[in-house]
PDB file of N, CA and C in Angstrom:
ATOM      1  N   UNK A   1      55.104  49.589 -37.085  1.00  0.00           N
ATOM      2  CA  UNK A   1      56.001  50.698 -37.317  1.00  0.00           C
ATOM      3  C   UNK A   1      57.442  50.183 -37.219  1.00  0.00           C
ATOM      4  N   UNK A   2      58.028  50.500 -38.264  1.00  0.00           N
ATOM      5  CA  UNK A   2      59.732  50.135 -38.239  1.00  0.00           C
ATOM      6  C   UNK A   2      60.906  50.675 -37.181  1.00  0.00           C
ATOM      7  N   UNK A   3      60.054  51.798 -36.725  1.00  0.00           N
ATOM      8  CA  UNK A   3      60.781  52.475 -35.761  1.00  0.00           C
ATOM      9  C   UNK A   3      60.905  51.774 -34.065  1.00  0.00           C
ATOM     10  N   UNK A   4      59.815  51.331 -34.004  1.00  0.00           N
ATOM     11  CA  UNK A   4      58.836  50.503 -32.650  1.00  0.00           C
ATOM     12  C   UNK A   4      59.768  48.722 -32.541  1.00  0.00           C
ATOM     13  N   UNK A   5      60.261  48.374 -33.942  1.00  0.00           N
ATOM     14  CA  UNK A   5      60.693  47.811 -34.120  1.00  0.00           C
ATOM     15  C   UNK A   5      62.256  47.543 -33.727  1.00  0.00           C
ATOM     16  N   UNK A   6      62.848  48.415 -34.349  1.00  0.00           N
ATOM     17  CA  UNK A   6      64.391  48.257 -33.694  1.00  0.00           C
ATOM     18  C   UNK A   6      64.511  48.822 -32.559  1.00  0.00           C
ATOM     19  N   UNK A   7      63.463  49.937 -32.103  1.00  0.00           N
ATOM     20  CA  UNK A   7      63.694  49.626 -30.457  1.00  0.00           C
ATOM     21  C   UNK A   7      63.152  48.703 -29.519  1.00  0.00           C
ATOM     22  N   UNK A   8      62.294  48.070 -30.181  1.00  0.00           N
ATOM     23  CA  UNK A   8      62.546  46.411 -29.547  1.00  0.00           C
ATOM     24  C   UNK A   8      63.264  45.472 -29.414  1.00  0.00           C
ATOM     25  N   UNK A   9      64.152  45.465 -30.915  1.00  0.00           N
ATOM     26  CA  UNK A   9      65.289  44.624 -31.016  1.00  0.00           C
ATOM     27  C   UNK A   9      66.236  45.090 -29.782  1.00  0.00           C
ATOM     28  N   UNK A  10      66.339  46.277 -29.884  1.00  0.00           N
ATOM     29  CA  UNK A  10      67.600  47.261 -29.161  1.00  0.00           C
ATOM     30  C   UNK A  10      67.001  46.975 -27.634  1.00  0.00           C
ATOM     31  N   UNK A  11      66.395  47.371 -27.370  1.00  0.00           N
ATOM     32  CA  UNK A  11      65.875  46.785 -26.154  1.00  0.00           C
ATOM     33  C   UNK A  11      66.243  45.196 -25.342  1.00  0.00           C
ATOM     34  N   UNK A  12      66.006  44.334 -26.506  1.00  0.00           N
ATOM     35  CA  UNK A  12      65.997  43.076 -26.130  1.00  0.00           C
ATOM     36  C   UNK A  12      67.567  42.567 -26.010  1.00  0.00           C
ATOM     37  N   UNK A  13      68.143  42.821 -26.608  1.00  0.00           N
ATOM     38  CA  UNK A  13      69.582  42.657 -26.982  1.00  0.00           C
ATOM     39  C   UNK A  13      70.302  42.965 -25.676  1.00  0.00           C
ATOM     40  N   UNK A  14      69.931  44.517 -24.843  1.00  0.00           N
ATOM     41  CA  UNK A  14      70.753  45.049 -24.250  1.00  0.00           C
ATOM     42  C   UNK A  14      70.209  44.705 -22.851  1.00  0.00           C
ATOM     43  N   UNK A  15      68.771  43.801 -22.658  1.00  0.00           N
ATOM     44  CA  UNK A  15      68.435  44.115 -21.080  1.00  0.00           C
ATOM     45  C   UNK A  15      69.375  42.185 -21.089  1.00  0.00           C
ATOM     46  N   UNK A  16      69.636  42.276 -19.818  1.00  0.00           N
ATOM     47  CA  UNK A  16      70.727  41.835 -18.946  1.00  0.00           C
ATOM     48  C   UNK A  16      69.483  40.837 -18.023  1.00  0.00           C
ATOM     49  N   UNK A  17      70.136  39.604 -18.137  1.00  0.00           N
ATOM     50  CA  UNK A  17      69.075  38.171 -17.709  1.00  0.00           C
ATOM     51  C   UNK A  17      69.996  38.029 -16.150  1.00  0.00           C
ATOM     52  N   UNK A  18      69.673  38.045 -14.640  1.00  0.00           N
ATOM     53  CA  UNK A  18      70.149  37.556 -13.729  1.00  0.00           C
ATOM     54  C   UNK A  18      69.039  36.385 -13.087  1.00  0.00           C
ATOM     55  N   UNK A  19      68.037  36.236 -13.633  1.00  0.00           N
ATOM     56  CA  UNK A  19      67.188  35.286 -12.532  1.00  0.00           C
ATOM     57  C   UNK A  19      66.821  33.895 -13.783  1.00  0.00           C
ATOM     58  N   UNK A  20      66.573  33.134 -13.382  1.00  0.00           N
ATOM     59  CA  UNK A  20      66.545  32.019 -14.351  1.00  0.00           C
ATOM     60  C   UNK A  20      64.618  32.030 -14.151  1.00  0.00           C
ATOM     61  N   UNK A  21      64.059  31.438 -15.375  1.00  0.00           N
ATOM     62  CA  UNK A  21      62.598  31.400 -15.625  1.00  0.00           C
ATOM     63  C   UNK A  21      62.347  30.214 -15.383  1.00  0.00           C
ATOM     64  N   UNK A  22      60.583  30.584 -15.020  1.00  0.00           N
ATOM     65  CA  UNK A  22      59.966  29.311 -14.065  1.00  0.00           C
ATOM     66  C   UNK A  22      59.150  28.632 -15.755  1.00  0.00           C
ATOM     67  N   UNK A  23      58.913  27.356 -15.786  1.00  0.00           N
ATOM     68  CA  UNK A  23      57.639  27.422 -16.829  1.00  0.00           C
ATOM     69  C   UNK A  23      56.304  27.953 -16.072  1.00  0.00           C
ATOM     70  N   UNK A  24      55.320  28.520 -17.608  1.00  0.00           N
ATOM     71  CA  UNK A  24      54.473  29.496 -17.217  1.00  0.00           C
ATOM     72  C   UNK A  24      54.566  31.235 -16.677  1.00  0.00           C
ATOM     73  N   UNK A  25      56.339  31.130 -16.533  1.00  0.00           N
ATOM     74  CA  UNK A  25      56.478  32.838 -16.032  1.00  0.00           C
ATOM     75  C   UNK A  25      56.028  33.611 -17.068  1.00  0.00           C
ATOM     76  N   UNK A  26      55.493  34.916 -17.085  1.00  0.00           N
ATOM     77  CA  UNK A  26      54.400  35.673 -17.683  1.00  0.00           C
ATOM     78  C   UNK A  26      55.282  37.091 -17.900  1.00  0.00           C
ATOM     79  N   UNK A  27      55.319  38.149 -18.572  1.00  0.00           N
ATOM     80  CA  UNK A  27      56.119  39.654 -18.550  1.00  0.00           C
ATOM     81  C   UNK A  27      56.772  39.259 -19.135  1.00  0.00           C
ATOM     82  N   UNK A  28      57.110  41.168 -19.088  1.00  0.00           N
ATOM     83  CA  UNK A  28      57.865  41.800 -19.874  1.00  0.00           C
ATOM     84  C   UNK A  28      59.559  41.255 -20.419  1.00  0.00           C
ATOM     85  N   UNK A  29      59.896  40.426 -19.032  1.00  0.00           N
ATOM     86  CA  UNK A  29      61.136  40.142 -19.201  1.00  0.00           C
ATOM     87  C   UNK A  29      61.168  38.808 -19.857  1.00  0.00           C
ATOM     88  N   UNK A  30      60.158  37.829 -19.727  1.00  0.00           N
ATOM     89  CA  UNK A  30      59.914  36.791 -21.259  1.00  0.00           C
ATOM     90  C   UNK A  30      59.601  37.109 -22.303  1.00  0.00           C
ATOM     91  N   UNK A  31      58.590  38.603 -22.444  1.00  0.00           N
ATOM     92  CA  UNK A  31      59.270  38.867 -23.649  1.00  0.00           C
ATOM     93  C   UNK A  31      60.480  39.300 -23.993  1.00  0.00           C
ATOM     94  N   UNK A  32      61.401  40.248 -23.607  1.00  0.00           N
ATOM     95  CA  UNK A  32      62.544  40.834 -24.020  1.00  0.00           C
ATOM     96  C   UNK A  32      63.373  39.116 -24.373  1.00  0.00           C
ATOM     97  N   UNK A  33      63.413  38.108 -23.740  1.00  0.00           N
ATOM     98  CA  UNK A  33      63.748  37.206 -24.178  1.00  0.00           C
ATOM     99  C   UNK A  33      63.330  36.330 -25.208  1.00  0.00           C
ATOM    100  N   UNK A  34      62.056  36.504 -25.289  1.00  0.00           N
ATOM    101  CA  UNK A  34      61.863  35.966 -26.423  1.00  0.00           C
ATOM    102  C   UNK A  34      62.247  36.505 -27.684  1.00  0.00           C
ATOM    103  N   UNK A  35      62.349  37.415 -27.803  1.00  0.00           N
ATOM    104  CA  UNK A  35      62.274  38.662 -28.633  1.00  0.00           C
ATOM    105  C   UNK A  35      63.986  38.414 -28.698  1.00  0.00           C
ATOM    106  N   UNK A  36      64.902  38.250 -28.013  1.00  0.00           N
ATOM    107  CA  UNK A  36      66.432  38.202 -28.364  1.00  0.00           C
ATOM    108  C   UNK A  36      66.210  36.636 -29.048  1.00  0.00           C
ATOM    109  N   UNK A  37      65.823  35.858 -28.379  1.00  0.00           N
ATOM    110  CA  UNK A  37      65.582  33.979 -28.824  1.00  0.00           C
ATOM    111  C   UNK A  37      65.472  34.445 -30.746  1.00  0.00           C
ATOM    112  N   UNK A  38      64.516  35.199 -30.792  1.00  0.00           N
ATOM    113  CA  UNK A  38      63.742  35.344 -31.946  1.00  0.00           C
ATOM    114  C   UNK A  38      65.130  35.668 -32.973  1.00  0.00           C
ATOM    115  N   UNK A  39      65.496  36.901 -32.230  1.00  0.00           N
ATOM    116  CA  UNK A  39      66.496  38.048 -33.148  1.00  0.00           C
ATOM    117  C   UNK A  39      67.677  36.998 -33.580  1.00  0.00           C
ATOM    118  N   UNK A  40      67.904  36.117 -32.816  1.00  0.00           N
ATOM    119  CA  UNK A  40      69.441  35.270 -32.766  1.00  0.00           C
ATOM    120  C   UNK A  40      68.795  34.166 -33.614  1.00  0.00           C
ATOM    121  N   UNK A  41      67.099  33.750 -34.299  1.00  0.00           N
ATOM    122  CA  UNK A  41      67.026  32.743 -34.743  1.00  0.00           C
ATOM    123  C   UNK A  41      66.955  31.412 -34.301  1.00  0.00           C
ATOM    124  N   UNK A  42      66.966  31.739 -32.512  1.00  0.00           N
ATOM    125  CA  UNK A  42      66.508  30.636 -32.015  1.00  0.00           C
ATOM    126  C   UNK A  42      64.921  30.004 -31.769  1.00  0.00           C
ATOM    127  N   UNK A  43      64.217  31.266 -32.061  1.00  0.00           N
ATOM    128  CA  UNK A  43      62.970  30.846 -31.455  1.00  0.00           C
ATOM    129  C   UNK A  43      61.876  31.265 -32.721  1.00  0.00           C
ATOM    130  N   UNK A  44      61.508  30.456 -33.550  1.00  0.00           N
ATOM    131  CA  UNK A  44      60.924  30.668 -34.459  1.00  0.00           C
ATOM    132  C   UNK A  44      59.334  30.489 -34.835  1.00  0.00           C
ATOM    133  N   UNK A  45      59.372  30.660 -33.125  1.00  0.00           N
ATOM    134  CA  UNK A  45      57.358  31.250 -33.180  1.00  0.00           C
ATOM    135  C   UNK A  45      57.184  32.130 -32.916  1.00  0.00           C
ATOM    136  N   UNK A  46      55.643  32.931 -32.254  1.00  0.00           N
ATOM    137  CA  UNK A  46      55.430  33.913 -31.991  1.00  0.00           C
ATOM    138  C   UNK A  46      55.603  34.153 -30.708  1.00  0.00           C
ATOM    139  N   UNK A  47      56.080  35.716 -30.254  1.00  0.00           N
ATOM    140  CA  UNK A  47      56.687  35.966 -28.997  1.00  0.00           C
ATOM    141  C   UNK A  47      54.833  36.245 -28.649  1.00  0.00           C
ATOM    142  N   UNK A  48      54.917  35.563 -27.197  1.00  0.00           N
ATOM    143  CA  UNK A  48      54.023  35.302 -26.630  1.00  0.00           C
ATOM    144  C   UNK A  48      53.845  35.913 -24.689  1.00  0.00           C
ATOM    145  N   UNK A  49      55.304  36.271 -24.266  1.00  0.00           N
ATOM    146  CA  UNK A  49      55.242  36.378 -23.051  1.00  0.00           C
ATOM    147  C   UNK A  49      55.362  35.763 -22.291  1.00  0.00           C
ATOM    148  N   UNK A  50      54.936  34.371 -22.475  1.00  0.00           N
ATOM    149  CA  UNK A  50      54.921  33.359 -21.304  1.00  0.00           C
ATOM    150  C   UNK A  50      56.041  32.145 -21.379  1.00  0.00           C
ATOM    151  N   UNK A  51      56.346  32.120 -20.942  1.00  0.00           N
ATOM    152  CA  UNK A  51      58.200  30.951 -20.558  1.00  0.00           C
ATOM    153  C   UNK A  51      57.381  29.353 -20.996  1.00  0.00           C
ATOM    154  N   UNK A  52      57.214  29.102 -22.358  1.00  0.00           N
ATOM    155  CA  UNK A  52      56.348  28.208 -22.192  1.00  0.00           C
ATOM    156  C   UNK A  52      57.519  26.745 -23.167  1.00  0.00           C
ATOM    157  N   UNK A  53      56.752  26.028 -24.188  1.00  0.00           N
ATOM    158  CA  UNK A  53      57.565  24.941 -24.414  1.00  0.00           C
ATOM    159  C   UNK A  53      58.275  24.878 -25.509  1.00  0.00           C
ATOM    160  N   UNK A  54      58.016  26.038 -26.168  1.00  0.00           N
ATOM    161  CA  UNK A  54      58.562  26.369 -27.457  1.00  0.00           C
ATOM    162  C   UNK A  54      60.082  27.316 -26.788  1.00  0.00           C
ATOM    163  N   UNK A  55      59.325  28.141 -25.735  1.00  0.00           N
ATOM    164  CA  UNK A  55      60.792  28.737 -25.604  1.00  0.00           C
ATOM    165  C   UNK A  55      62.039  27.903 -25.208  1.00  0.00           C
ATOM    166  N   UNK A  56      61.674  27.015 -24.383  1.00  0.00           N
ATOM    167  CA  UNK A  56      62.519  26.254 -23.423  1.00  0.00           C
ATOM    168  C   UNK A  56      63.073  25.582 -25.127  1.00  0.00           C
ATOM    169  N   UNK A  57      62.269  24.499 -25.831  1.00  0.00           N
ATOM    170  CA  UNK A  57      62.952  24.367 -26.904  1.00  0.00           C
ATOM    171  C   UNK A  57      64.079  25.368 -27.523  1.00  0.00           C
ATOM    172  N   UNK A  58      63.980  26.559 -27.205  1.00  0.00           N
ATOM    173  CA  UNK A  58      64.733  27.618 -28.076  1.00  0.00           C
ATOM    174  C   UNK A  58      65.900  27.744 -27.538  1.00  0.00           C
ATOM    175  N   UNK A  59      65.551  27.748 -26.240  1.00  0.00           N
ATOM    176  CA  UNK A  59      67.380  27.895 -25.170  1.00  0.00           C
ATOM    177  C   UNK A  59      67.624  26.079 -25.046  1.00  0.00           C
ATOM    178  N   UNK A  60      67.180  25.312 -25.398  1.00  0.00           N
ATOM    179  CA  UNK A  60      67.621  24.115 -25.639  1.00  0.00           C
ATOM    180  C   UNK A  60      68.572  24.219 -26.850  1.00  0.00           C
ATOM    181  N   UNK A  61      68.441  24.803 -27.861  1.00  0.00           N
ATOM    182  CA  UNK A  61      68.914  24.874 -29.171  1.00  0.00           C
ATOM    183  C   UNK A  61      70.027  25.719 -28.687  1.00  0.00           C
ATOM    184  N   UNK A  62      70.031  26.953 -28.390  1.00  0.00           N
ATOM    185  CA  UNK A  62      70.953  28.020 -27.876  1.00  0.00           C
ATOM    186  C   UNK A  62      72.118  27.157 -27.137  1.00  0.00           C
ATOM    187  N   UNK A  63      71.496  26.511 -26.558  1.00  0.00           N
ATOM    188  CA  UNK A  63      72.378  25.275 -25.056  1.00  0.00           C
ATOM    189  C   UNK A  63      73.600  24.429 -25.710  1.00  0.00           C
ATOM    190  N   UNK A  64      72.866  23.644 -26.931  1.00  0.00           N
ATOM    191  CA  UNK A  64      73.363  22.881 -27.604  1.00  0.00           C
ATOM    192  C   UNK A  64      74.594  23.626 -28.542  1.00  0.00           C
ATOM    193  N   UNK A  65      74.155  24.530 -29.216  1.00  0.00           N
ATOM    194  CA  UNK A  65      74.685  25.588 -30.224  1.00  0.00           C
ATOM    195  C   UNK A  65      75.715  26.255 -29.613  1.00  0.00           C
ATOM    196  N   UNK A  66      75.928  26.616 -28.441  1.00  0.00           N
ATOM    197  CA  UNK A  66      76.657  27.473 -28.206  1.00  0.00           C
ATOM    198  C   UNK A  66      77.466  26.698 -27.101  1.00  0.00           C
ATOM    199  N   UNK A  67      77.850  25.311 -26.976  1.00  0.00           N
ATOM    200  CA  UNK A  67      78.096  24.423 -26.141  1.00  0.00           C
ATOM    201  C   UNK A  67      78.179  24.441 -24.508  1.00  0.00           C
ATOM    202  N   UNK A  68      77.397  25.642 -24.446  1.00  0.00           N
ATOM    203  CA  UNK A  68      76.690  24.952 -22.857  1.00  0.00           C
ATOM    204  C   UNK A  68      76.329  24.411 -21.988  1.00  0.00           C
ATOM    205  N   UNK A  69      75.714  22.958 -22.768  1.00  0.00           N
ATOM    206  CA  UNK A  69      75.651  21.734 -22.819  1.00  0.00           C
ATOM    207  C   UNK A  69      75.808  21.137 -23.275  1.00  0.00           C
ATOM    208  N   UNK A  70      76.324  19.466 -23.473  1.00  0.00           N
ATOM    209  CA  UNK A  70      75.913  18.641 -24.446  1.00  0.00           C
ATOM    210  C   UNK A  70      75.148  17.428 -24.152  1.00  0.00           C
ATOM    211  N   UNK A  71      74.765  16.225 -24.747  1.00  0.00           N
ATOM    212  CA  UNK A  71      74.603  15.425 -24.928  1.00  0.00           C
ATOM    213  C   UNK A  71      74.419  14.736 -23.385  1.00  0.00           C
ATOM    214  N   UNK A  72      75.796  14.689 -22.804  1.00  0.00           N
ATOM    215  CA  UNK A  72      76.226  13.684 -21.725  1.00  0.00           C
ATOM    216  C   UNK A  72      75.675  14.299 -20.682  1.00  0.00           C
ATOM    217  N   UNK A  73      75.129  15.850 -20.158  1.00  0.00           N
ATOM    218  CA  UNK A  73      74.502  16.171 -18.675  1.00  0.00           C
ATOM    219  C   UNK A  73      73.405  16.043 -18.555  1.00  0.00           C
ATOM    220  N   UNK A  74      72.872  16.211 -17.613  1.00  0.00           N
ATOM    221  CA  UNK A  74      71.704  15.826 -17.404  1.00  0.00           C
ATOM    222  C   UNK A  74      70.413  16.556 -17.928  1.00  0.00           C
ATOM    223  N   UNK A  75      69.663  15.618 -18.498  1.00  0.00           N
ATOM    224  CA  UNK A  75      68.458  16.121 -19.135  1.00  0.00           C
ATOM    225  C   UNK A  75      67.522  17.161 -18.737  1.00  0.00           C
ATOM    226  N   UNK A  76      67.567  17.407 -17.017  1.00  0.00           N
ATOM    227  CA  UNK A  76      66.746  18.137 -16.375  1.00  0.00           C
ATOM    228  C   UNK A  76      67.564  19.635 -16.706  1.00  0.00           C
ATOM    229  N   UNK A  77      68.828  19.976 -17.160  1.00  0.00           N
ATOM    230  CA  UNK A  77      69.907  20.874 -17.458  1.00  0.00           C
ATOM    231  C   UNK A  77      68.619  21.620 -18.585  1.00  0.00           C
ATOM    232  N   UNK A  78      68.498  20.820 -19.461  1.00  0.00           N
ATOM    233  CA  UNK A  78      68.235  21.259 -21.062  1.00  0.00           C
ATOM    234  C   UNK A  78      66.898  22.361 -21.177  1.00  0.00           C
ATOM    235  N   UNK A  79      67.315  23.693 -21.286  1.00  0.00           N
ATOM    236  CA  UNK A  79      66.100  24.750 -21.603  1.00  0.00           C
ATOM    237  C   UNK A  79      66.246  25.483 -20.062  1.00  0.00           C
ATOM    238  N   UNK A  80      66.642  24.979 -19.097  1.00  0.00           N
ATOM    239  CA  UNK A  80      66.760  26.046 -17.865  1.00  0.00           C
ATOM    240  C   UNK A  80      67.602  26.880 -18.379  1.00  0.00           C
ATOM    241  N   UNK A  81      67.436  28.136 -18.090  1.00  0.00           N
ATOM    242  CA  UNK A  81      68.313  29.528 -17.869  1.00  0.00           C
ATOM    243  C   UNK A  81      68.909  29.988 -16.801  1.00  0.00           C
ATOM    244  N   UNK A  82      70.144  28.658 -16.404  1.00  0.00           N
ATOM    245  CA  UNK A  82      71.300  28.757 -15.160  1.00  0.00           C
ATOM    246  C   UNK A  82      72.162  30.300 -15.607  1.00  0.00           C
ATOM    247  N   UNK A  83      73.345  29.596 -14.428  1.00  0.00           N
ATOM    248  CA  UNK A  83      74.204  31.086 -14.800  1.00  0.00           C
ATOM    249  C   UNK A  83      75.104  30.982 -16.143  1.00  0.00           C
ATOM    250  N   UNK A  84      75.484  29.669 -16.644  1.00  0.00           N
ATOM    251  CA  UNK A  84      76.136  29.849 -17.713  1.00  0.00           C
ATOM    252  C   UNK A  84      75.208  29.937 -19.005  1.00  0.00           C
ATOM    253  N   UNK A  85      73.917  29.755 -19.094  1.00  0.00           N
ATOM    254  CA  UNK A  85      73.251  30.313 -20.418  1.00  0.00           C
ATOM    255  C   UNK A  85      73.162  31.669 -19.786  1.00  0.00           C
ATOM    256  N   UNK A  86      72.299  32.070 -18.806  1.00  0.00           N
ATOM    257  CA  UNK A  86      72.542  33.635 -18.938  1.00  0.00           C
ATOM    258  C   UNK A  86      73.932  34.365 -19.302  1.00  0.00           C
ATOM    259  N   UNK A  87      74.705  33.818 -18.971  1.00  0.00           N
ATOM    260  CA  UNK A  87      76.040  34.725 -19.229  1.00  0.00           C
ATOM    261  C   UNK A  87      76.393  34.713 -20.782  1.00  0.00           C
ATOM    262  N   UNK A  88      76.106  33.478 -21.198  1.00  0.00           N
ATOM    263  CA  UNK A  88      76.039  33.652 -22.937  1.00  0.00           C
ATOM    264  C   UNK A  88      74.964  34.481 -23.646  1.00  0.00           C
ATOM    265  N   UNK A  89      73.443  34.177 -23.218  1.00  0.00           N
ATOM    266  CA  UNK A  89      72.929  34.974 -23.999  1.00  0.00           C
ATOM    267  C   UNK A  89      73.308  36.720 -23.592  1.00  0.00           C
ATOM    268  N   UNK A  90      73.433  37.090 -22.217  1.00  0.00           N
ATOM    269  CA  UNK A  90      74.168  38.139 -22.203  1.00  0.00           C
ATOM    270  C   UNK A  90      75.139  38.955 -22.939  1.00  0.00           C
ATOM    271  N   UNK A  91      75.795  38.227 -23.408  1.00  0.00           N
ATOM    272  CA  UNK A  91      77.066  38.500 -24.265  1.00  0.00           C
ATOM    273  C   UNK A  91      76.751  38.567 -25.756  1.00  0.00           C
ATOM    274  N   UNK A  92      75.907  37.704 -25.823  1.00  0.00           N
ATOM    275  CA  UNK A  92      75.080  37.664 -27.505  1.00  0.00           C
ATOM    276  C   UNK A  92      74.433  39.153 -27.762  1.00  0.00           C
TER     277      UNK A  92
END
C-alpha cells in the first residue's frame, strides 16, 4: 500500500538516533534506520532489522560521504554510529 509507505518513510526520517548499534542488534529502531540508510540511497538491500554487514557498509558510505570520516582515522571508527554520525543522519 502506498499509503503504509510514506508513513514509513515519514517515520524513518523523523525518529531521532541517541544510542549507537551493537552488530546483530534486532528492532524496530534498525529498522527505522535502515529504512532512512535506504531512503538517502545508502543502503541498497533489503531492510532486514538486524544491524548486520551490509548496514554497517551503508553508514560506512554515509561516513565517508558526508565527511565524518576519512581515510586517515581509525578503521575500528568505520560503520559505528558515534555521536557525530548520529547527529548527521539526524539532520538528514
Amino acid at each position: 500500500n502506498l499509503n503504509d509507505y510514506y508513513f514509513q518513510i515519514w517515520d524513518a526520517k523523523n525518529y531521532k538516533y541517541y544510542e549507537p548499534f551493537s552488530l546483530g542488534e534486532t528492532g524496530r529502531r534498525v529498522k527505522l534506520f535502515q529504512r532512512k540508510l535506504q531512503f538517502l540511497w545508502y543502503l541498497t538491500t533489503d531492510i532486514t532489522g538486524t544491524y548486520d554487514k551490509e548496514t554497517i557498509q551503508a553508514v560506512y558510505a554515509l561516513q565517508l560521504d558526508q565527511g565524518i570520516l576519512n581515510w586517515t582515522e581509525d578503521p575500528n571508527l568505520f560503520g559505528y554510529v558515534g555521536p557525530k554520525t548520529r547527529e548527521v543522519i539526524n539532520g538528514l
